[in-house]
C-alpha atoms as a PDB file:
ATOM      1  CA  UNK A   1     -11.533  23.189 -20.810  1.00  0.00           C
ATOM      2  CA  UNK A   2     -12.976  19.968 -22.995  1.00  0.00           C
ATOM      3  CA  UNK A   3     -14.010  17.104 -21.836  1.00  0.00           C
ATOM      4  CA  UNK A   4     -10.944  15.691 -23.849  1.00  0.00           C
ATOM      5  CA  UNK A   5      -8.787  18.058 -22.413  1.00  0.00           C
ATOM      6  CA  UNK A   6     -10.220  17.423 -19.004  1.00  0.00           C
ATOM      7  CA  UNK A   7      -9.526  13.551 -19.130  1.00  0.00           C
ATOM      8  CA  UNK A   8      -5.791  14.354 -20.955  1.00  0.00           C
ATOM      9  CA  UNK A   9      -5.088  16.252 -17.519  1.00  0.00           C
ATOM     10  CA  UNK A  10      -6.381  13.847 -15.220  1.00  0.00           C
ATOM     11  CA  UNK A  11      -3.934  10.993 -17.049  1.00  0.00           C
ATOM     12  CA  UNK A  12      -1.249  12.996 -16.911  1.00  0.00           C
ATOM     13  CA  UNK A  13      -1.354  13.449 -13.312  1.00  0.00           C
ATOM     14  CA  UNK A  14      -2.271  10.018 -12.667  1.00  0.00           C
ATOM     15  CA  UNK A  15       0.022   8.306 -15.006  1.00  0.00           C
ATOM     16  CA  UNK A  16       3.496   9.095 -12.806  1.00  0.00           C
ATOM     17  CA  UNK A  17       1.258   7.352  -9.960  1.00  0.00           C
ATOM     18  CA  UNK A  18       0.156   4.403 -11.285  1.00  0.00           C
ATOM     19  CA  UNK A  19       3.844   3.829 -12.756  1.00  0.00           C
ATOM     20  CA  UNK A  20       5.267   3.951  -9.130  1.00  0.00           C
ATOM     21  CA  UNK A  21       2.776   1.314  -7.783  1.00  0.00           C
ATOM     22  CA  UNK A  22       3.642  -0.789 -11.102  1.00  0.00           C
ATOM     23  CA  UNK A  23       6.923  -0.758  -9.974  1.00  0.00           C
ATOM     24  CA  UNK A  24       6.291  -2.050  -7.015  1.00  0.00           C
ATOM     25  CA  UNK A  25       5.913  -5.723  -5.745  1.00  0.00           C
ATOM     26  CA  UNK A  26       2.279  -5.681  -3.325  1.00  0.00           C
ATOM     27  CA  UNK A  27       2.155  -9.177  -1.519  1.00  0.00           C
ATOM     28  CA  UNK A  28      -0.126 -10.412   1.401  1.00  0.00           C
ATOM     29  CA  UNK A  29       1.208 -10.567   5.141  1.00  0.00           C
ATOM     30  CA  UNK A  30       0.516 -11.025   8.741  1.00  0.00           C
ATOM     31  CA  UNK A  31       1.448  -8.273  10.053  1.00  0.00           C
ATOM     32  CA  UNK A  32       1.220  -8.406  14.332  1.00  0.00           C
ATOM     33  CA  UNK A  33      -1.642 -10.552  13.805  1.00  0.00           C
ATOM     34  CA  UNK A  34      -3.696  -8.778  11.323  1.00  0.00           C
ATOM     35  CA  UNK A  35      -3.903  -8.938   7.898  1.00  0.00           C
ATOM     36  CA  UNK A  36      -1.706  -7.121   5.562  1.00  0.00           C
ATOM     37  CA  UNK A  37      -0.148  -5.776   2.462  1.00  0.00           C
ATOM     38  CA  UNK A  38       3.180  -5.397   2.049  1.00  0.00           C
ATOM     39  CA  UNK A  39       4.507  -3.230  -0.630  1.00  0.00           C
ATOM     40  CA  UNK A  40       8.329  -3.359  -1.332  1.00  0.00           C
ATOM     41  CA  UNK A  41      10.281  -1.359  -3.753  1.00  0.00           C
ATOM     42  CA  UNK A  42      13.517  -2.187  -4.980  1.00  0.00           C
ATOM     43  CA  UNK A  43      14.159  -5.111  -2.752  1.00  0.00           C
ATOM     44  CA  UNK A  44      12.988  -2.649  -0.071  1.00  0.00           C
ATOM     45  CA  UNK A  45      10.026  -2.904   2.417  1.00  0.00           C
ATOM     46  CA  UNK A  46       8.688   1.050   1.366  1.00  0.00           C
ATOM     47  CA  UNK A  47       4.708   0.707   2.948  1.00  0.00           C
ATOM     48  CA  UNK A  48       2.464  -1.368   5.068  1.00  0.00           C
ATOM     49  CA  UNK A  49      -0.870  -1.874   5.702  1.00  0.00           C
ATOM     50  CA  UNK A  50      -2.405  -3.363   8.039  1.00  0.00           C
ATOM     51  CA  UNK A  51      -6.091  -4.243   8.511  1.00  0.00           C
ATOM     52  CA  UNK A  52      -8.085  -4.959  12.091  1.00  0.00           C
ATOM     53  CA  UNK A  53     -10.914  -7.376  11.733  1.00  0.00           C
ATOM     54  CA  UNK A  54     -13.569  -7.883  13.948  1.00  0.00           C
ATOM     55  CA  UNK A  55     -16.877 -10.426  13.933  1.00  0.00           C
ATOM     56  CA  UNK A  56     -16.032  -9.775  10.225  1.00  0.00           C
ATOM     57  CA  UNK A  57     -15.777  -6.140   9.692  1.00  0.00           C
ATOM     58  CA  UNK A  58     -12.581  -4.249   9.229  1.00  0.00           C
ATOM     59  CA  UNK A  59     -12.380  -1.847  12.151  1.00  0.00           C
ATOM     60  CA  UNK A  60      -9.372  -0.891  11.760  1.00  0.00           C
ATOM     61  CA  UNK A  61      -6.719   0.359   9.144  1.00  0.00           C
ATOM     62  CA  UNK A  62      -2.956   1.348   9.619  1.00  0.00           C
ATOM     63  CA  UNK A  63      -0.380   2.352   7.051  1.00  0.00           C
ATOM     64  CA  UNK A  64       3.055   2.816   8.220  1.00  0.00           C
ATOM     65  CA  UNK A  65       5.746   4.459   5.755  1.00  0.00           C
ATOM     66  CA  UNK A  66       8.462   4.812   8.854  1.00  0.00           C
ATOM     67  CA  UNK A  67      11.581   2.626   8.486  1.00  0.00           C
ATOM     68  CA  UNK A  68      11.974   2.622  12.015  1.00  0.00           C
ATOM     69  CA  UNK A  69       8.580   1.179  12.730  1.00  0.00           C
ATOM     70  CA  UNK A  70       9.031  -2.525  10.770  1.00  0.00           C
ATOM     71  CA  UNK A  71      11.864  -3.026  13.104  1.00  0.00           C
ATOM     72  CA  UNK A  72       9.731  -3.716  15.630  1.00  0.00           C
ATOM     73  CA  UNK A  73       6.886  -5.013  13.263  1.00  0.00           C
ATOM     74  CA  UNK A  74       6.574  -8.803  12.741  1.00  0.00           C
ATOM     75  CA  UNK A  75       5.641  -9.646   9.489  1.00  0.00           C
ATOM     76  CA  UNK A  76       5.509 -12.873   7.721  1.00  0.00           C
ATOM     77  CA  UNK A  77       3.756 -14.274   4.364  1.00  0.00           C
ATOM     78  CA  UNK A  78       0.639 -14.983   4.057  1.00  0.00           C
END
């Protein structure tokens, strides 16, 4: 395969991706705490992240896709 043809393949299977993020509103949270994105779809909380930060370096990241979980998740702007 070109190099052309190589890069035409590699937007094709990108392209559906980056139109579902596009879609998407990403805003900044507190999330129990930490830091976070919150990505909503449709009116619709569909992933967050959260990031643990200690003496200034992220130790920790969590992404949560379950429903369930942001129940029990307190989240509130930035």
């Amino acid at each position: 395969m070109s190099q052309t043809g190589r890069v035409r393949c590699l937007a094709a299977s990108v392209a559906p991706v980056l139109a579902r993020i596009a879609a998407a509103a990403l805003r900044p949270a507190q999330v129990n705490g930490h830091p976070a994105l919150v990505l909503r779809r449709d009116g619709e909380i569909d992933t967050v992240v959260a990031v643990r930060v200690e003496g200034g370096l992220i130790t920790g990241l969590y992404a949560v896709r379950t429903p369930r979980s942001w129940r029990t998740c307190g989240t509130r702007p930035a």
